[in-house]
N, C-alpha and C. Protein backbone atom coordinates (compact mmCIF):
# COMPACT_ATOMS: atom_id res chain seq x y z
N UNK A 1 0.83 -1.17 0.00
CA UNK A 1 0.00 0.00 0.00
C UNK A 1 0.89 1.25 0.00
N UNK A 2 0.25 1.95 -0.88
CA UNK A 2 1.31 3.19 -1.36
C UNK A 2 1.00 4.31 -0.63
N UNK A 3 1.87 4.84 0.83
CA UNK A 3 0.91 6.29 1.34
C UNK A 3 1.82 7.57 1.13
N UNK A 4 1.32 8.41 1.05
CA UNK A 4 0.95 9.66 0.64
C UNK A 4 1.19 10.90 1.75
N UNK A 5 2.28 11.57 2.12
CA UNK A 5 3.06 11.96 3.11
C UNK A 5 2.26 13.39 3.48
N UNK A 6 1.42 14.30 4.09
CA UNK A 6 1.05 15.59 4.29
C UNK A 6 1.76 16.89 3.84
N UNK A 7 3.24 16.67 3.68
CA UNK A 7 4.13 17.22 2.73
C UNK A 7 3.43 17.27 1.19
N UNK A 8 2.99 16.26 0.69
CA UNK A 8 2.27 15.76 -0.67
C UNK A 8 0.70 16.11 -0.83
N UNK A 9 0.36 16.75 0.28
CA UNK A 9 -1.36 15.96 0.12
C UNK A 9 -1.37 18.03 0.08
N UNK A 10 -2.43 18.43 -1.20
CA UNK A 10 -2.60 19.62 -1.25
C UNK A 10 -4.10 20.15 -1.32
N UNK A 11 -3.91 21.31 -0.79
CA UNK A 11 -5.24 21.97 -1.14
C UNK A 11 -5.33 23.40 -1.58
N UNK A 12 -6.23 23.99 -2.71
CA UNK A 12 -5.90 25.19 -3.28
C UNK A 12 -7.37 25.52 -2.96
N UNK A 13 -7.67 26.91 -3.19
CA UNK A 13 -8.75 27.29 -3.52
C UNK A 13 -8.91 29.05 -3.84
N UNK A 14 -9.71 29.69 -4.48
CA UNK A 14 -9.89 31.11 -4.97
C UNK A 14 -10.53 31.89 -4.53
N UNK A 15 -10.02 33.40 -4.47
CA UNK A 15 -10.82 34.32 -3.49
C UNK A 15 -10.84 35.57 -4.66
N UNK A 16 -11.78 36.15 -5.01
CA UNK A 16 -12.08 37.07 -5.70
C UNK A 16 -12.07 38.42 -4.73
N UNK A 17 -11.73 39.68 -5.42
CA UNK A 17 -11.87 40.74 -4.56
C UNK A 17 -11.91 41.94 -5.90
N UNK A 18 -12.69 42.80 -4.93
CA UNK A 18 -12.85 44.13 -6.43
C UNK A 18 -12.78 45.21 -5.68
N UNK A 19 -12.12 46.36 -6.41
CA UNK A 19 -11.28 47.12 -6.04
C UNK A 19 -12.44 48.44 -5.98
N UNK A 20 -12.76 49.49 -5.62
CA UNK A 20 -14.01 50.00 -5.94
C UNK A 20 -13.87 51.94 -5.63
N UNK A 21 -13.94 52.67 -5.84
CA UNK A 21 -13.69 54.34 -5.82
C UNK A 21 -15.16 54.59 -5.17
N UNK A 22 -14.89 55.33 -4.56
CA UNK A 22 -16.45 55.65 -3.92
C UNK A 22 -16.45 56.72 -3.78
N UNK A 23 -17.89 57.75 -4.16
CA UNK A 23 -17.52 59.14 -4.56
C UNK A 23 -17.74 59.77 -3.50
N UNK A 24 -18.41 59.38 -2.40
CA UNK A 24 -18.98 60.10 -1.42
C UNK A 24 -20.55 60.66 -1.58
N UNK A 25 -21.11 60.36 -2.78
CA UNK A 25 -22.81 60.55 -2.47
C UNK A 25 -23.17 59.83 -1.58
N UNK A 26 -24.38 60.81 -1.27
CA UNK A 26 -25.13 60.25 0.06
C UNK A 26 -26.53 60.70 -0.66
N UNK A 27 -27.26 60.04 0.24
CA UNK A 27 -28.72 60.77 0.34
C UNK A 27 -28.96 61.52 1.42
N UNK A 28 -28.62 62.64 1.34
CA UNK A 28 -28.33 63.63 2.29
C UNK A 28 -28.12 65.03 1.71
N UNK A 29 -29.01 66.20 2.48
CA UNK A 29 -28.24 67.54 1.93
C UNK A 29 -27.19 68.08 2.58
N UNK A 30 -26.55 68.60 1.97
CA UNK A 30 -24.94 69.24 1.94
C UNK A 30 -24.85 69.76 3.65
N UNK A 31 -24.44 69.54 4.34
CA UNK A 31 -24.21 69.94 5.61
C UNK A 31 -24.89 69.19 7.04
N UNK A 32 -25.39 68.20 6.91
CA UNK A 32 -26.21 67.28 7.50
C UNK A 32 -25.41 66.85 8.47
N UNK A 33 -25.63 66.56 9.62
CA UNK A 33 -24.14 65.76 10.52
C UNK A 33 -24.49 64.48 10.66
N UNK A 34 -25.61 63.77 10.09
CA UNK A 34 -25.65 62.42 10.50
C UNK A 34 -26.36 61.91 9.16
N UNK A 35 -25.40 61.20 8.28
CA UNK A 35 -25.90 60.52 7.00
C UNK A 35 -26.46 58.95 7.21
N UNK A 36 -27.47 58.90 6.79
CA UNK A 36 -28.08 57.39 7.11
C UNK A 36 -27.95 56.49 5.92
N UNK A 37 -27.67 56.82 4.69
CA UNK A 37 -27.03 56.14 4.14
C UNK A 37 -26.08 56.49 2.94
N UNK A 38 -25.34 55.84 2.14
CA UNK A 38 -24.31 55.78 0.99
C UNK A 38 -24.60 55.77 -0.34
N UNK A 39 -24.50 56.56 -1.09
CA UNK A 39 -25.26 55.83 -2.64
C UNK A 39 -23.53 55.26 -3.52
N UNK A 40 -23.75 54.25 -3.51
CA UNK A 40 -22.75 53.64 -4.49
C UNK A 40 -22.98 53.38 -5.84
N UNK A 41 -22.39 53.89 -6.74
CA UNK A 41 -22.46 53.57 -8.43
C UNK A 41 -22.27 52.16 -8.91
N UNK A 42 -22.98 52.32 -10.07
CA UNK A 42 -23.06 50.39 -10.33
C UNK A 42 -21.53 50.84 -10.70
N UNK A 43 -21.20 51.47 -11.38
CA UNK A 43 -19.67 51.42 -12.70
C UNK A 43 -18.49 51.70 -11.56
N UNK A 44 -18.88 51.60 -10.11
CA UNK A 44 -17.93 51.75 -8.99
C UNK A 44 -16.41 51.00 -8.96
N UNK A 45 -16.92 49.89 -9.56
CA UNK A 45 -15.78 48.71 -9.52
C UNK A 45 -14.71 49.39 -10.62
N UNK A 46 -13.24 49.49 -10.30
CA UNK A 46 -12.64 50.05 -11.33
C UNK A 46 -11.42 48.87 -11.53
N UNK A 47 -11.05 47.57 -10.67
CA UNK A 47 -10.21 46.58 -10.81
C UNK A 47 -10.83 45.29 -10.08
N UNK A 48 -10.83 44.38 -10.71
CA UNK A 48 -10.93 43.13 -9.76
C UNK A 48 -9.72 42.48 -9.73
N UNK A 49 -9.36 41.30 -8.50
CA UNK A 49 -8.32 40.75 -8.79
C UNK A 49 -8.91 39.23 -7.97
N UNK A 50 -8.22 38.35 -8.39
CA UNK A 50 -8.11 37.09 -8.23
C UNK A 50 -7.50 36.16 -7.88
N UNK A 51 -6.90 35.51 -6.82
CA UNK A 51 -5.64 34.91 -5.95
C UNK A 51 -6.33 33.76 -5.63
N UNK A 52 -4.89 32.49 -6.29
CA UNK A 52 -5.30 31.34 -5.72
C UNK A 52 -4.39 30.36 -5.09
N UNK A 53 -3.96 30.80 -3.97
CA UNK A 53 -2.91 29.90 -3.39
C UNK A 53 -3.10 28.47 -3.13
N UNK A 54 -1.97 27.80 -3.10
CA UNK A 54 -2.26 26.32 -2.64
C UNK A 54 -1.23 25.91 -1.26
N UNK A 55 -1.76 25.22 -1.09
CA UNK A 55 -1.30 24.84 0.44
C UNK A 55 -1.20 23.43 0.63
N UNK A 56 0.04 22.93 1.21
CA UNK A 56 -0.21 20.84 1.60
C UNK A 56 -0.34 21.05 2.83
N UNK A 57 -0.44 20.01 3.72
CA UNK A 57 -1.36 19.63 4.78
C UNK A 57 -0.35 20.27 5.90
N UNK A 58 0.89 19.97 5.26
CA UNK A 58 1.71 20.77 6.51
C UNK A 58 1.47 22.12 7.14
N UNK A 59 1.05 22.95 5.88
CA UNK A 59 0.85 24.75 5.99
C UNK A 59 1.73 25.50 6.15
N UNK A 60 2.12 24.65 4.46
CA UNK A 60 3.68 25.19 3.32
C UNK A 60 2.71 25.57 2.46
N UNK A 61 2.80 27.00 1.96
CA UNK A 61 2.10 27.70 0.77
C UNK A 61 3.32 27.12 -0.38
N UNK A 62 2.74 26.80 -1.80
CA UNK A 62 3.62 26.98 -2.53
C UNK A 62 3.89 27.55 -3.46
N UNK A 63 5.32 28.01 -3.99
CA UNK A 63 5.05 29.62 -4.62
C UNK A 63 5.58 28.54 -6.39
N UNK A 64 5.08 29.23 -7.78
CA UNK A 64 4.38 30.64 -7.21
C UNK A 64 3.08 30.95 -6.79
N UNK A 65 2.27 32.03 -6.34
CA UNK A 65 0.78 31.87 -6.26
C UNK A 65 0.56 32.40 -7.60
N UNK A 66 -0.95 32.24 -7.75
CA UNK A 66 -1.74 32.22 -9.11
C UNK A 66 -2.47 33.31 -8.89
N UNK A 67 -2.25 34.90 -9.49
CA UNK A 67 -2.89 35.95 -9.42
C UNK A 67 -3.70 36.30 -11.06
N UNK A 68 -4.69 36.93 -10.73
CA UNK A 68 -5.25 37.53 -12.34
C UNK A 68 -5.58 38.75 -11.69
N UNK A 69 -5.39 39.46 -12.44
CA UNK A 69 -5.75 40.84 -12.60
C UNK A 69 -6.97 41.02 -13.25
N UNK A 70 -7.44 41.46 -13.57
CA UNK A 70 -8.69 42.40 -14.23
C UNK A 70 -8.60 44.08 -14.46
N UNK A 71 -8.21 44.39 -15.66
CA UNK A 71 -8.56 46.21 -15.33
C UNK A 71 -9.86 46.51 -16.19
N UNK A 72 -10.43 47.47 -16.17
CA UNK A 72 -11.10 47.77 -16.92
C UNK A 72 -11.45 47.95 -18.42
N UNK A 73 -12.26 47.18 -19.48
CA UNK A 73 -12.02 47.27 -20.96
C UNK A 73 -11.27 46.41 -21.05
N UNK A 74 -10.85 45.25 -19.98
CA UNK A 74 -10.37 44.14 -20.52
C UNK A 74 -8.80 44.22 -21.12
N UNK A 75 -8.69 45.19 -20.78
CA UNK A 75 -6.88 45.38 -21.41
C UNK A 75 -6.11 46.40 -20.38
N UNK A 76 -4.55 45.70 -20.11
CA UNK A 76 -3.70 46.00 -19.07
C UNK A 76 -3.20 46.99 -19.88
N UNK A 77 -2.52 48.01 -19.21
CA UNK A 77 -1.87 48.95 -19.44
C UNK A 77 -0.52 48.67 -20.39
N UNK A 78 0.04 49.50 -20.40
CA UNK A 78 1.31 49.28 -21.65
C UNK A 78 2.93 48.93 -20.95
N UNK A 79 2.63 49.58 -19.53
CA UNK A 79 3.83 49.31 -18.48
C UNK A 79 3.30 47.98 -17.95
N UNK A 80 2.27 46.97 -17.85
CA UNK A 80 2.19 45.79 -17.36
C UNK A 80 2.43 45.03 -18.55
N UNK A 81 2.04 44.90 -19.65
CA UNK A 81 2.15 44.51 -20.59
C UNK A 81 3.30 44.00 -20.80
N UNK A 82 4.07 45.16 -20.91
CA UNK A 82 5.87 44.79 -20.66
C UNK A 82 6.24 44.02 -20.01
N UNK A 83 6.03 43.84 -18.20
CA UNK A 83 6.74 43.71 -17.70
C UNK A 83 5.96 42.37 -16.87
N UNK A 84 4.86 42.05 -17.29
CA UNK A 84 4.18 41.04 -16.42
C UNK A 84 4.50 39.32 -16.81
N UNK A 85 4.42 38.35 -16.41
CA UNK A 85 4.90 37.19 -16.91
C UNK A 85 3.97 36.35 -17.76
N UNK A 86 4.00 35.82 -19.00
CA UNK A 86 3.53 35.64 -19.77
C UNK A 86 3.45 33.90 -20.02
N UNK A 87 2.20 33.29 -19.73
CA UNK A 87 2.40 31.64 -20.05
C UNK A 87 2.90 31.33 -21.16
């Protein structure tokens, strides 16, 4: 029987996160001292990003980790472009 050491035995999984500008509307007039709530824009989100580390049983991360970017319009800038690593 062939076993399988906790060093060996892995687990990964993905966490999404979005990056977001918030303008400061409220529903509130201009000088109010107690705002009850926030108005947030749908088009708020201006980056998402995406990280997926993996881990074996010991709780040894192993590199490298697995990031995605997202910018807006679907296309990275001209300085990432350059300089980012390419499969």
């Amino acid at each position: 029987m062939l076993t399988v050491g906790t060093k060996h035995t892995y687990n990964c999984d993905q966490s999404g996160f979005n990056k977001e500008l918030h303008s400061g509307r409220t529903l509130q007039v201009q000088g109010v001292k107690s705002v009850d709530r926030v108005v947030q824009s749908v088009h708020s989100t201006t980056h998402s990003y995406t990280i997926q580390p993996t881990m074996n049983a010991d709780g040894e991360f192993l590199s490298p980790l697995l990031l995605v970017l997202q910018e807006p319009g679907g296309e990275f800038g001209p300085n990432v472009q350059r300089t980012m690593f390419k499969v």
